[in-house]
C-alpha atoms as a PDB file:
ATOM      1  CA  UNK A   1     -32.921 -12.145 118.057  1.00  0.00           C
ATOM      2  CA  UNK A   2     -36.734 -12.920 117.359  1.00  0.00           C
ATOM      3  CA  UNK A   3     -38.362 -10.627 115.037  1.00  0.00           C
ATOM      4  CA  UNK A   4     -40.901  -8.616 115.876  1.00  0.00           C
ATOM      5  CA  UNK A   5     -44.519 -10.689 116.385  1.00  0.00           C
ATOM      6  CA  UNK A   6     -42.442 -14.201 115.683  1.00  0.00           C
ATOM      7  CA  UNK A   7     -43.174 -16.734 118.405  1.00  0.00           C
ATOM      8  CA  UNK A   8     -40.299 -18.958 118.942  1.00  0.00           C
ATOM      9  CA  UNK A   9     -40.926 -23.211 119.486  1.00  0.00           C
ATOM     10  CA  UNK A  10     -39.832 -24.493 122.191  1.00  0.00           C
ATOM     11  CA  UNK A  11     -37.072 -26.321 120.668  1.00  0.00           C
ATOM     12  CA  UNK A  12     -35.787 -23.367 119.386  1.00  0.00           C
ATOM     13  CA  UNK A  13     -35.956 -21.693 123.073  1.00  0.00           C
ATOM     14  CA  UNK A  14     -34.237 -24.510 124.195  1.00  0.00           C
ATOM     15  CA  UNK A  15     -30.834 -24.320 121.630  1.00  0.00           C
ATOM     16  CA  UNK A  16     -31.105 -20.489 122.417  1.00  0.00           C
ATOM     17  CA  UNK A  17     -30.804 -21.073 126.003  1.00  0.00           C
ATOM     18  CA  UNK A  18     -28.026 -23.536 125.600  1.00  0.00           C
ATOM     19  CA  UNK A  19     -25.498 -21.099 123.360  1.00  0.00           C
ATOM     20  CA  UNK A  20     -22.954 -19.860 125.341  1.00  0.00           C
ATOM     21  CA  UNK A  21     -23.174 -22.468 127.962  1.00  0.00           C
ATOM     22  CA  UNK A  22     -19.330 -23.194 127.865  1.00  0.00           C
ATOM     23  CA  UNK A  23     -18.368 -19.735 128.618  1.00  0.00           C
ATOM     24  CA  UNK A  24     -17.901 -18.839 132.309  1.00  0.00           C
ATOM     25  CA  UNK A  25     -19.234 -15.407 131.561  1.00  0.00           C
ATOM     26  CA  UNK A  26     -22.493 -16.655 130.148  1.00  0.00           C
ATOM     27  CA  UNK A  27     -25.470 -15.565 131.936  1.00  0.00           C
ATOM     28  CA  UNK A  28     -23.831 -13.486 134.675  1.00  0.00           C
ATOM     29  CA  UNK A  29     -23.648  -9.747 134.375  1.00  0.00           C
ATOM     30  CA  UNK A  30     -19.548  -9.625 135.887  1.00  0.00           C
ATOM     31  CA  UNK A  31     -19.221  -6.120 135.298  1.00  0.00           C
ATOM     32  CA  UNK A  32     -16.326  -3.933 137.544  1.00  0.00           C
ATOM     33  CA  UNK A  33     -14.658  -5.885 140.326  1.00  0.00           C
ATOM     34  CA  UNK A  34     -16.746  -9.213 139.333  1.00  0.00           C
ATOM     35  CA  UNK A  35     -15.308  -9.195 136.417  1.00  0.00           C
ATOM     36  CA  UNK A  36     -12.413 -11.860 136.755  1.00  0.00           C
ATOM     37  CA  UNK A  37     -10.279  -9.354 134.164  1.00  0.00           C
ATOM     38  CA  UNK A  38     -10.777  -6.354 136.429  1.00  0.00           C
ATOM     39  CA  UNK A  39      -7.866  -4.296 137.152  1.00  0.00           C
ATOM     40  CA  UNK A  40      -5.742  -6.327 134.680  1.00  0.00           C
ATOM     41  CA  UNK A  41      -3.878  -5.325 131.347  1.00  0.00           C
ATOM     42  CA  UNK A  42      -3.458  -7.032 128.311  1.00  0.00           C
ATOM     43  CA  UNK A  43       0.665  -7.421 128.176  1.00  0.00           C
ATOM     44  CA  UNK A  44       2.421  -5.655 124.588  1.00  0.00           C
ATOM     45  CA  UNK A  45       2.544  -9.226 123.188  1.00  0.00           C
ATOM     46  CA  UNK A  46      -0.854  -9.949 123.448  1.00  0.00           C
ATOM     47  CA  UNK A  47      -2.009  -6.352 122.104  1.00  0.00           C
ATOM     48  CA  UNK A  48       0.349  -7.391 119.217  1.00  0.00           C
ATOM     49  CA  UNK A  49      -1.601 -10.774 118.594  1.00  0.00           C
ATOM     50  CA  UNK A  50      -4.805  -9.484 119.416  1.00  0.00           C
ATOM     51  CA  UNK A  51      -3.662  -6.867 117.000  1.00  0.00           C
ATOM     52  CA  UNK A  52      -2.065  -9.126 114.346  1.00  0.00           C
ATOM     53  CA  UNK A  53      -5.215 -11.192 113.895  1.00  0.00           C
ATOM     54  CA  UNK A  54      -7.312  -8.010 113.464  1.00  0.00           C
ATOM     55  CA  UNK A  55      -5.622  -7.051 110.242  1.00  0.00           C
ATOM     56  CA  UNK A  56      -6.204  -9.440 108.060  1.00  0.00           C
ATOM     57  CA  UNK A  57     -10.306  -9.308 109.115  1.00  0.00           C
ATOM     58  CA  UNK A  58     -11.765  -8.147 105.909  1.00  0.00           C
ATOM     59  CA  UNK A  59     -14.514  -5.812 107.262  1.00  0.00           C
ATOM     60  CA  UNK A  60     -13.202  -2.489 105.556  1.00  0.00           C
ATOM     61  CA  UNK A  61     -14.844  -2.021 102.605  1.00  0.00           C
ATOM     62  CA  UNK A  62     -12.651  -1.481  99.156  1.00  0.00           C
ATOM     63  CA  UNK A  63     -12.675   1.839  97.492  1.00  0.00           C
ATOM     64  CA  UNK A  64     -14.496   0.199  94.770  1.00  0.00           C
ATOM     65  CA  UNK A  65     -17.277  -1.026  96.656  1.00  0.00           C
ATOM     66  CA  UNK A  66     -17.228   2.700  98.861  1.00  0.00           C
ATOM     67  CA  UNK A  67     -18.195   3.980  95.348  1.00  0.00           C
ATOM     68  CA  UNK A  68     -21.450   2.130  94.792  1.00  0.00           C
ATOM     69  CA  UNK A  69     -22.518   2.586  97.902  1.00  0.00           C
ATOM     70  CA  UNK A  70     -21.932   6.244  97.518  1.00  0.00           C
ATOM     71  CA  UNK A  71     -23.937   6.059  93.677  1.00  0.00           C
ATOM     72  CA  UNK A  72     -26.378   3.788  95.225  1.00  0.00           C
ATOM     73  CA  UNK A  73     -27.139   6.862  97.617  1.00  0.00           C
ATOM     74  CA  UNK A  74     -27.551   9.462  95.567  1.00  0.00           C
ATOM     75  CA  UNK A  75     -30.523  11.477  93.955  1.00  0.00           C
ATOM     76  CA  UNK A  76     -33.448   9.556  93.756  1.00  0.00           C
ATOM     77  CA  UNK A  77     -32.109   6.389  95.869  1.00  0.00           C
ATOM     78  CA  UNK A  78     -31.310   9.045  98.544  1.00  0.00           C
ATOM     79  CA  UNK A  79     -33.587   8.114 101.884  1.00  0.00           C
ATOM     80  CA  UNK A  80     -34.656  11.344 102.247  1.00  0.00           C
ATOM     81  CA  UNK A  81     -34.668  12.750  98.287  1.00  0.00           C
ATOM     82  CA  UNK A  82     -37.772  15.094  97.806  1.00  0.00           C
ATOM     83  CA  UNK A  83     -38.086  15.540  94.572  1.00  0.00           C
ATOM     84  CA  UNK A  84     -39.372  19.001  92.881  1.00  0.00           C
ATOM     85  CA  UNK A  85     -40.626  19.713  97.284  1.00  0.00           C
ATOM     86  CA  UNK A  86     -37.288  20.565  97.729  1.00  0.00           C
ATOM     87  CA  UNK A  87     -36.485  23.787  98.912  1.00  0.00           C
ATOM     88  CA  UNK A  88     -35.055  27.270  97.318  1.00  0.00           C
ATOM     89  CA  UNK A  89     -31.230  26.489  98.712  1.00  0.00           C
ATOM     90  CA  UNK A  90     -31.439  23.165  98.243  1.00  0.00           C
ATOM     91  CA  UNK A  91     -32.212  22.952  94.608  1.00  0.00           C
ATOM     92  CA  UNK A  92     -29.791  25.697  93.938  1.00  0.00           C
ATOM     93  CA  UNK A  93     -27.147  23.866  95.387  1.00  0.00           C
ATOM     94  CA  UNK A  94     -28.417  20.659  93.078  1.00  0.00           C
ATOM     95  CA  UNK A  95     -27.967  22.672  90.230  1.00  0.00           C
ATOM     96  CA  UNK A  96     -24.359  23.584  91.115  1.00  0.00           C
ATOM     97  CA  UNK A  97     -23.801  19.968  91.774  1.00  0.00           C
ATOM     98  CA  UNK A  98     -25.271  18.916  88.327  1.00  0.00           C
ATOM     99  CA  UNK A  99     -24.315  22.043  85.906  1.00  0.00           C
ATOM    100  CA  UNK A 100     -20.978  23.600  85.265  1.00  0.00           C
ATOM    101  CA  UNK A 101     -20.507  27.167  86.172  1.00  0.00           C
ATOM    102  CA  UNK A 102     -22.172  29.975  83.715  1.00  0.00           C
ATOM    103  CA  UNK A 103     -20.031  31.178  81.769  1.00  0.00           C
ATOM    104  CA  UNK A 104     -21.918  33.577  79.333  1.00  0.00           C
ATOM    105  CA  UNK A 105     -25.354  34.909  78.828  1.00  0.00           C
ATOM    106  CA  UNK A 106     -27.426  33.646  76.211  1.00  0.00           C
ATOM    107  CA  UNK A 107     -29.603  37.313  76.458  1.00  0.00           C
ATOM    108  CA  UNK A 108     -26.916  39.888  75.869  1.00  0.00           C
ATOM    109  CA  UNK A 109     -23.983  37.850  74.489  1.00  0.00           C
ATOM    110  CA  UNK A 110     -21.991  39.489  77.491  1.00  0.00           C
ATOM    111  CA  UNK A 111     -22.372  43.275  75.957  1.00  0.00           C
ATOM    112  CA  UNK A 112     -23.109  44.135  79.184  1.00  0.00           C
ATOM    113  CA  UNK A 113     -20.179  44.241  80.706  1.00  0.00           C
ATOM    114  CA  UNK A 114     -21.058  41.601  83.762  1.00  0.00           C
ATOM    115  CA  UNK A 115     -18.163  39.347  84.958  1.00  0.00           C
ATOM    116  CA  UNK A 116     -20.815  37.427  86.904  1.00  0.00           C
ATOM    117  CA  UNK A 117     -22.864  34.758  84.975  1.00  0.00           C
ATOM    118  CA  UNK A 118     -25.763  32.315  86.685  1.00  0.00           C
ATOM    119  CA  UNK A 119     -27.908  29.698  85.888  1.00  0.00           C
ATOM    120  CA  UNK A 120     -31.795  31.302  85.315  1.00  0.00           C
ATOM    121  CA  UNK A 121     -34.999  29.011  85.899  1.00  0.00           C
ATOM    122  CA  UNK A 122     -36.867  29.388  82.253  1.00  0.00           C
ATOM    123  CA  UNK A 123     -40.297  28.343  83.490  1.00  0.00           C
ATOM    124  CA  UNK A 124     -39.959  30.246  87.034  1.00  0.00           C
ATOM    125  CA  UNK A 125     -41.849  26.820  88.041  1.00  0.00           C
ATOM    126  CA  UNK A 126     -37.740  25.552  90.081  1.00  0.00           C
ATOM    127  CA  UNK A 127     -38.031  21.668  88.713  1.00  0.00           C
ATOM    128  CA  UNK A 128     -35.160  19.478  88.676  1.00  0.00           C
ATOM    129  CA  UNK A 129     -34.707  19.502  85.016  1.00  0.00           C
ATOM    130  CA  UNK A 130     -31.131  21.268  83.831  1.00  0.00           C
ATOM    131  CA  UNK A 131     -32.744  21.886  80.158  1.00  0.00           C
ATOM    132  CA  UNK A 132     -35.442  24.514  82.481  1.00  0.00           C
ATOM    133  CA  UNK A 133     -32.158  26.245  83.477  1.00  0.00           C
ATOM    134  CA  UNK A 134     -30.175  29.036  80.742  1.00  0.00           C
ATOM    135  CA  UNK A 135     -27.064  30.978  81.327  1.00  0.00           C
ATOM    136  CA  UNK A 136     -27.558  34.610  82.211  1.00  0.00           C
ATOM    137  CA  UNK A 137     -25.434  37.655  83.560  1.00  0.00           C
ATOM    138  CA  UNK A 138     -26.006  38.350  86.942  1.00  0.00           C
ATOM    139  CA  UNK A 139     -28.255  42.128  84.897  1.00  0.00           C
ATOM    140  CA  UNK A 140     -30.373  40.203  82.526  1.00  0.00           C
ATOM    141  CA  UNK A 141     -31.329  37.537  84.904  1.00  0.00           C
ATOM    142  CA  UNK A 142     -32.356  40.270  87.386  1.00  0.00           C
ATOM    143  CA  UNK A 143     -34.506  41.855  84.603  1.00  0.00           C
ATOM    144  CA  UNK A 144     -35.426  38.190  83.524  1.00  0.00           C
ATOM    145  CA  UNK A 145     -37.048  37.441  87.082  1.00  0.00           C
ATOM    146  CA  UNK A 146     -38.558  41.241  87.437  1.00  0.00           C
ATOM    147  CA  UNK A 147     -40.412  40.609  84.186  1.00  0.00           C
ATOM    148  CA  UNK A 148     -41.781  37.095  85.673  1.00  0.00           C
ATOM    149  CA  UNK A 149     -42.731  38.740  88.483  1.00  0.00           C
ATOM    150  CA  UNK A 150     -44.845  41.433  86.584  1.00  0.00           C
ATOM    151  CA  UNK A 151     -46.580  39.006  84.467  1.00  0.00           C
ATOM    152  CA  UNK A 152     -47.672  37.082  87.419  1.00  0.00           C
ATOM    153  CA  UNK A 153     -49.269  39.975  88.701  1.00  0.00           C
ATOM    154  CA  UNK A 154     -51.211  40.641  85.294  1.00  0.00           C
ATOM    155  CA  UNK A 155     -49.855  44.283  85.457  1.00  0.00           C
ATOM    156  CA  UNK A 156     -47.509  43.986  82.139  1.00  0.00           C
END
């Protein structure tokens, strides 16, 4: 198929034209009852060649080569990766991905009592860097984000 804008010589029209020429399907459009095939099946031995011959094709792809292409679409080499743009859910659910679950709080030293630990944005700015993220209980990183929010007001 020509790309886009490329003119084609005519000697290269003229080898195009000629593919195919053997086949007694070429350049007719036998679709339904034209087709010469129509209304036929392929018998069990045939579907076992046909089969047979389609195993040993090697188009699968190996679980080895699945992996890179799964690494070589991740993060950054993602198509449609946005960077620190990304959304609220969407770069909690990167940090889940990319940090272990809290398991303490750095604030209280779990005197608190909470059973329920997250991860708490240091800088309130939500970049993707995991050393802007610190352990809380579910209590101090309420207060945490309460005390933000005052400051950003300029009410301390």
């Amino acid at each position: 198929m020509p790309k886009k804008g490329y003119k084609q010589t005519l000697e290269h029209k003229s080898k195009n034209s000629k593919k195919g020429t053997k086949n007694p399907m070429f350049g007719s459009h036998r679709t339904g009852k034209d087709n010469p095939f129509y209304g036929k099946k392929h018998s069990e031995e045939t579907k076992h060649k046909i089969g047979k011959k389609n195993q040993n094709k090697e188009h699968r792809h190996t679980e080895a080569t699945k992996k890179k292409i799964s690494i070589g679409h991740k993060n950054e080499k993602a198509y449609n990766w946005k960077g620190d743009k990304v959304g609220y859910s969407s770069l909690h659910a990167w940090i889940r991905r990319n940090l272990e679950p809290a398991k303490s709080c750095v604030k209280c030293l779990g005197k608190r009592g909470s059973k329920k630990f997250e991860w708490a944005n240091i800088s309130h700015e939500y970049r993707r860097d995991l050393n802007d993220y610190m352990q809380l209980c579910k209590i101090c990183h309420n207060e945490y984000d309460d005390r933000h929010k005052i400051n950003e007001k300029g009410n301390k």
